[in-house]
N, C-alpha and C. Protein backbone atom coordinates (compact mmCIF):
# COMPACT_ATOMS: atom_id res chain seq x y z
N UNK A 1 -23.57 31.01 -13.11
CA UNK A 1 -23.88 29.64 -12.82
C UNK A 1 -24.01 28.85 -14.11
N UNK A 2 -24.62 29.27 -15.13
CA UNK A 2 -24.71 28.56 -16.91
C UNK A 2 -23.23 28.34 -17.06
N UNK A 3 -22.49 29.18 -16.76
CA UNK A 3 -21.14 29.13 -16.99
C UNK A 3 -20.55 27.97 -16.74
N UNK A 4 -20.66 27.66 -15.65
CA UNK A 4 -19.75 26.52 -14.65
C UNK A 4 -20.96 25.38 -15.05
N UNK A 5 -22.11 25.16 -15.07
CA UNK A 5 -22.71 24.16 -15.95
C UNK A 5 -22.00 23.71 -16.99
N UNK A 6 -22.03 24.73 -18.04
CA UNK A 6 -21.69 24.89 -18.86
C UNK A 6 -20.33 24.06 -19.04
N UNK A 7 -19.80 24.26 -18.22
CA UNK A 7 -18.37 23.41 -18.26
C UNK A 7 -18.62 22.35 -17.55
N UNK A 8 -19.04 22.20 -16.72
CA UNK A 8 -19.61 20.73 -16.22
C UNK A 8 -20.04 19.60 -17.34
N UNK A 9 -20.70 19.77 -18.14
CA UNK A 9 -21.03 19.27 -19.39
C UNK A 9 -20.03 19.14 -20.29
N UNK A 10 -19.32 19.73 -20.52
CA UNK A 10 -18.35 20.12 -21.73
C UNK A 10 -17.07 19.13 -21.33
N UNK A 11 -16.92 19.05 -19.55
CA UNK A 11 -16.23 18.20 -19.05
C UNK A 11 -16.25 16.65 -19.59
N UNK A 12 -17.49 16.55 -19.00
CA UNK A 12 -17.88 15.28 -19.30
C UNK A 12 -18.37 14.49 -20.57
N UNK A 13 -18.05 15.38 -21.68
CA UNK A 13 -18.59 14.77 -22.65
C UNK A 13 -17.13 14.66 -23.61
N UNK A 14 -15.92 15.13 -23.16
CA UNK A 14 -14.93 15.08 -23.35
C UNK A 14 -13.90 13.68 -22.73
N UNK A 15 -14.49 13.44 -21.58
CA UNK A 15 -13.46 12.65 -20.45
C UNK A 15 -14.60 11.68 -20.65
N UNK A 16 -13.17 10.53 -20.92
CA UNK A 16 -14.22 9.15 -20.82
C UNK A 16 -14.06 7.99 -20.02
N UNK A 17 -13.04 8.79 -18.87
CA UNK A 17 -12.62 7.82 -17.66
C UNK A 17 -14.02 7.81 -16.74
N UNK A 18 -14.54 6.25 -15.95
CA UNK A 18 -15.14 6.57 -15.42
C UNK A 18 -15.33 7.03 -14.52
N UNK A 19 -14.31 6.94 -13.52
CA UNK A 19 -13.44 7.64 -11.98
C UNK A 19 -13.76 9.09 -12.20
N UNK A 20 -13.56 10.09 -13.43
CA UNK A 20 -13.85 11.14 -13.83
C UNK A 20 -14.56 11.40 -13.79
N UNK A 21 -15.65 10.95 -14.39
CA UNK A 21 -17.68 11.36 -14.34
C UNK A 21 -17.95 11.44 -12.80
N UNK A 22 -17.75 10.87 -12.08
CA UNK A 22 -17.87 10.63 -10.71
C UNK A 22 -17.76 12.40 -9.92
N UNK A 23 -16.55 12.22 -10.20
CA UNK A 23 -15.78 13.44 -9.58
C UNK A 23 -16.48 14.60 -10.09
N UNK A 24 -16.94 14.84 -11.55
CA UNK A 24 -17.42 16.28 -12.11
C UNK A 24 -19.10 15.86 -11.61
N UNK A 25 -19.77 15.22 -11.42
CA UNK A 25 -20.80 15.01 -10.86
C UNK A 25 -21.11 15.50 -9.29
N UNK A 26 -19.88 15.22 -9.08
CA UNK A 26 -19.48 15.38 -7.12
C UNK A 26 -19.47 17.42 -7.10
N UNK A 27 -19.47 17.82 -8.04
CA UNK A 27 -18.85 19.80 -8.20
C UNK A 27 -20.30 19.73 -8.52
N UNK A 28 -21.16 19.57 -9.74
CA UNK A 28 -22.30 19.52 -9.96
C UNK A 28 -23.33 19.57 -8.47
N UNK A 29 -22.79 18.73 -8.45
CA UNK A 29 -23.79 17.79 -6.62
C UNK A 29 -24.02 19.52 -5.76
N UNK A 30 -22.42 19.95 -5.56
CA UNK A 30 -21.76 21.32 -4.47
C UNK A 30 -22.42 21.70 -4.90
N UNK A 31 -22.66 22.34 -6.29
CA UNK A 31 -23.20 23.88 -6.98
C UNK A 31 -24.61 23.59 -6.44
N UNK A 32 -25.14 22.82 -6.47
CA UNK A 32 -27.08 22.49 -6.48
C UNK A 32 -26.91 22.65 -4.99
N UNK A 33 -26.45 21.77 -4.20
CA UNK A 33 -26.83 21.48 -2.72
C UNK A 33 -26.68 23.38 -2.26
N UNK A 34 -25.57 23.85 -2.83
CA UNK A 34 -25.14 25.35 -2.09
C UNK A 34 -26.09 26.38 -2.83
N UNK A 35 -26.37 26.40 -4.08
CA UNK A 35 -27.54 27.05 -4.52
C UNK A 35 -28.63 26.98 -3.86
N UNK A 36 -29.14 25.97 -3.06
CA UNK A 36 -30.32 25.56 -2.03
C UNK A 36 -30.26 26.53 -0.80
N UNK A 37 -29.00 26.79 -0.56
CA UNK A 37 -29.27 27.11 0.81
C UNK A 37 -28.74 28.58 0.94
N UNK A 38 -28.43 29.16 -0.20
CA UNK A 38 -28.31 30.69 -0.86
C UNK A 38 -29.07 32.00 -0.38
N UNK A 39 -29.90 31.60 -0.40
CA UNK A 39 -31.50 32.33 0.15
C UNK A 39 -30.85 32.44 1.59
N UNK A 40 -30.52 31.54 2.58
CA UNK A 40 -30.40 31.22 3.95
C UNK A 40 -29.09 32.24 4.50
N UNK A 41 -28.12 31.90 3.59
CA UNK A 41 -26.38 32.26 3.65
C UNK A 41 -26.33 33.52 2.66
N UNK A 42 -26.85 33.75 1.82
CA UNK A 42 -26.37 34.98 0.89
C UNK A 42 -25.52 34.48 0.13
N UNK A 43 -25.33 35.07 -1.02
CA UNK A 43 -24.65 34.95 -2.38
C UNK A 43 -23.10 34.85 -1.71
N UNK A 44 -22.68 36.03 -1.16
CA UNK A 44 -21.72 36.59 -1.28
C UNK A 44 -21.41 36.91 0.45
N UNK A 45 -19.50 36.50 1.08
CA UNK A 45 -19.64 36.49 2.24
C UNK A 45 -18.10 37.25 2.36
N UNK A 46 -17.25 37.50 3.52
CA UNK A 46 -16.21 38.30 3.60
C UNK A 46 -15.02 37.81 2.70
N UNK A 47 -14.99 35.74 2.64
CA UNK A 47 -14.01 35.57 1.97
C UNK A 47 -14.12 35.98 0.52
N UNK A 48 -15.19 35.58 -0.01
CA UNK A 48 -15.93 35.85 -1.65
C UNK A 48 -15.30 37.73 -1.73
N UNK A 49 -16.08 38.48 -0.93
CA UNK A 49 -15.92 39.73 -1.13
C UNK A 49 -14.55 39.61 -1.19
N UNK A 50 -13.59 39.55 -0.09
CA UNK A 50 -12.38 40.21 -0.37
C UNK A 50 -11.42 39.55 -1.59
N UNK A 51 -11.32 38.15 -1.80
CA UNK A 51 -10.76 37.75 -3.36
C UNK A 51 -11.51 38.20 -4.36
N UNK A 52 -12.59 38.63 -4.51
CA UNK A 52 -13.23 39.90 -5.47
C UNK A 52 -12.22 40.68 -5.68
N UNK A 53 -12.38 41.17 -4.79
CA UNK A 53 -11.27 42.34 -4.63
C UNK A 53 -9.90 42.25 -5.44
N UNK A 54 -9.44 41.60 -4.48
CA UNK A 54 -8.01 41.02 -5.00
C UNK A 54 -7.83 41.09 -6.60
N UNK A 55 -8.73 39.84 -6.68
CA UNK A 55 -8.75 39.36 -7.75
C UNK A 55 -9.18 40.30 -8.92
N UNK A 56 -10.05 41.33 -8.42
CA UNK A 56 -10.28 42.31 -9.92
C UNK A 56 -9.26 43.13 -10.09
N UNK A 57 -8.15 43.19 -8.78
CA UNK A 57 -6.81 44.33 -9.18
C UNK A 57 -6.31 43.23 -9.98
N UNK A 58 -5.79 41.88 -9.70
CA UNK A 58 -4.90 41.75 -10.10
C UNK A 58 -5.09 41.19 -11.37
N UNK A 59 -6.75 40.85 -11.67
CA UNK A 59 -6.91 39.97 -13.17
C UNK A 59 -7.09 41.52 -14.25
N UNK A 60 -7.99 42.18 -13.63
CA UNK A 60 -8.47 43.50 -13.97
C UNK A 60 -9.92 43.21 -15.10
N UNK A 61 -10.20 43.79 -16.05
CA UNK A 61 -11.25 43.66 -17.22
C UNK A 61 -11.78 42.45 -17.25
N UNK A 62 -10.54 41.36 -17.20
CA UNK A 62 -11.15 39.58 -17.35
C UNK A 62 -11.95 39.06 -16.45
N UNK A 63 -11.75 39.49 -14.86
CA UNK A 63 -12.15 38.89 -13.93
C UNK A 63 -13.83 39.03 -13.96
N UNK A 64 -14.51 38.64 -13.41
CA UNK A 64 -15.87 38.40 -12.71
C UNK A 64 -16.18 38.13 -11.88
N UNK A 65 -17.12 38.90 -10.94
CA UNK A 65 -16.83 38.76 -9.25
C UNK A 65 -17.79 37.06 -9.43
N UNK A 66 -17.45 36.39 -8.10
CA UNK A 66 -18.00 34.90 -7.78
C UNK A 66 -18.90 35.37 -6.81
N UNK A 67 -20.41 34.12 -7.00
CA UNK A 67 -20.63 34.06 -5.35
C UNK A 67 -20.02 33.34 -4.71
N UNK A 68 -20.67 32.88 -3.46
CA UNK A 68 -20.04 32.26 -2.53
C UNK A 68 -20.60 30.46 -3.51
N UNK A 69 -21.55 30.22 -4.02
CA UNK A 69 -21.36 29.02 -4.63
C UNK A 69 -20.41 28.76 -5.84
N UNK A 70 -20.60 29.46 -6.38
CA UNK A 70 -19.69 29.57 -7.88
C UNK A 70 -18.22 29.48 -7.39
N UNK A 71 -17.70 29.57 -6.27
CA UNK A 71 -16.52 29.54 -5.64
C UNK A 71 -16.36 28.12 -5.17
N UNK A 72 -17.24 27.86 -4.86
CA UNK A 72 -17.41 26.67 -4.15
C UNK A 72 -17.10 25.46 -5.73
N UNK A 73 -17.80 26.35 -6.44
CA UNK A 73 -17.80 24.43 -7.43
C UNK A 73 -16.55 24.81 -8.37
N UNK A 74 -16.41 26.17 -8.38
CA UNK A 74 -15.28 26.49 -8.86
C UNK A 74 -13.83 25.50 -8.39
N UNK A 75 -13.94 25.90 -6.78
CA UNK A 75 -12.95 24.83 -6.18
C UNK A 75 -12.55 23.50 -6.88
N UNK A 76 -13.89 22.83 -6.64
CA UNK A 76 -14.15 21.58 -6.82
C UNK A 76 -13.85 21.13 -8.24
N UNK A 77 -13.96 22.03 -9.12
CA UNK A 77 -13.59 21.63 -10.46
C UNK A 77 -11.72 21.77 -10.77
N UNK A 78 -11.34 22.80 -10.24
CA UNK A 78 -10.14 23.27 -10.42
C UNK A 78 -9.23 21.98 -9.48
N UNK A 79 -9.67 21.20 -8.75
CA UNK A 79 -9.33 20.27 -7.97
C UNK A 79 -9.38 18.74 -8.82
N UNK A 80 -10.24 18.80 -9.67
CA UNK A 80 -10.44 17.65 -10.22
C UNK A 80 -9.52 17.93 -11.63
N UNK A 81 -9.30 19.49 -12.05
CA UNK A 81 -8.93 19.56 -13.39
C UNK A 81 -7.23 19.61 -12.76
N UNK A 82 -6.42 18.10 -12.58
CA UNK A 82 -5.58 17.60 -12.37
C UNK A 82 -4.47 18.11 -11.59
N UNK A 83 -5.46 18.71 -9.92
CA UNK A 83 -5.53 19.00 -9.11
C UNK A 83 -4.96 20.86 -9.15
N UNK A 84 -5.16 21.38 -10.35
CA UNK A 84 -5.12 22.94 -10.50
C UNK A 84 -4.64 23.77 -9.11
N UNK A 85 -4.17 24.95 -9.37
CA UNK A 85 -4.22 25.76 -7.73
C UNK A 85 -5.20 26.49 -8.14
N UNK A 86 -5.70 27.16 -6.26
CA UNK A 86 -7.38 27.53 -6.87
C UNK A 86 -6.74 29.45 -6.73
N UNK A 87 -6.66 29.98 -7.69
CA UNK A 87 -5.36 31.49 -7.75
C UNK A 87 -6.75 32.27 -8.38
N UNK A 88 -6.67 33.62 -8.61
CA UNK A 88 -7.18 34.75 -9.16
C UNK A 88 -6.94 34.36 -11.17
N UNK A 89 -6.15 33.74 -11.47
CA UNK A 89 -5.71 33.10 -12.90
C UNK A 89 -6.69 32.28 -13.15
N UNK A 90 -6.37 31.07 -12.46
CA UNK A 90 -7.71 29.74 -12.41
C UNK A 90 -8.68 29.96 -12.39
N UNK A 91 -9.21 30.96 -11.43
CA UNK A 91 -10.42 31.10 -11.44
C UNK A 91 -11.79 31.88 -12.39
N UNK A 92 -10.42 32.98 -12.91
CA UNK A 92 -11.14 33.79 -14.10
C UNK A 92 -11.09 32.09 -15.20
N UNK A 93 -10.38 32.04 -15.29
CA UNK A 93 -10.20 31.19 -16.46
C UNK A 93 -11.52 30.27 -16.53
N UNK A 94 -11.43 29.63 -15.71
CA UNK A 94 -12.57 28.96 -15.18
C UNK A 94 -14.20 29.24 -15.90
N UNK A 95 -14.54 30.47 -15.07
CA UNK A 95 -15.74 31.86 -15.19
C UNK A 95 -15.79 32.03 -16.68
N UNK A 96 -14.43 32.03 -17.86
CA UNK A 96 -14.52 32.53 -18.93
C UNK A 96 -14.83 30.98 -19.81
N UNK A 97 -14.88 29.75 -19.42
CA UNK A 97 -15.20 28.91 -20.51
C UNK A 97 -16.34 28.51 -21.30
């Protein structure tokens, strides 16, 4: 989760459109609201588990399993970062900034 903060910030202190701030605020917003309700839903659910999966054959050493929020704002960022596909590539990439 520092991670994807982490880039949340790094986003925005880079991009100086204001339409932009908006949007990385809006992934920020996901990560908090879905961190809230974590406890309720669990970290981690069949879709999360099985692109785990996937995703550690096919990234291998690089990858890092997601929860189910970190997926979520993951989305949301990879959507805003000029509309990205959301792949096993993107997403490590993502996890590693």
């Amino acid at each position: 989760m520092l991670r994807i903060l982490m880039l949340l910030i790094f986003s925005v202190l880079i991009r100086s459109e204001a339409n932009y701030f908006g949007n990385l605020f809006k992934c920020n917003d996901i990560l908090i609201k879905c961190k809230e309700t974590e406890v309720e839903i669990g970290i981690n659910n069949k879709i999360v588990n099985g692109l785990s999966q996937i995703c550690s054959q096919y990234i291998g050493i690089k990858w890092s399993n997601v929860t189910h929020c970190e997926l979520e704002a993951i989305k949301c960022l990879l959507t805003q970062m000029n509309g990205l596909e959301v792949n096993c590539e993107n997403i490590a990439d993502v996890m590693h900034l």
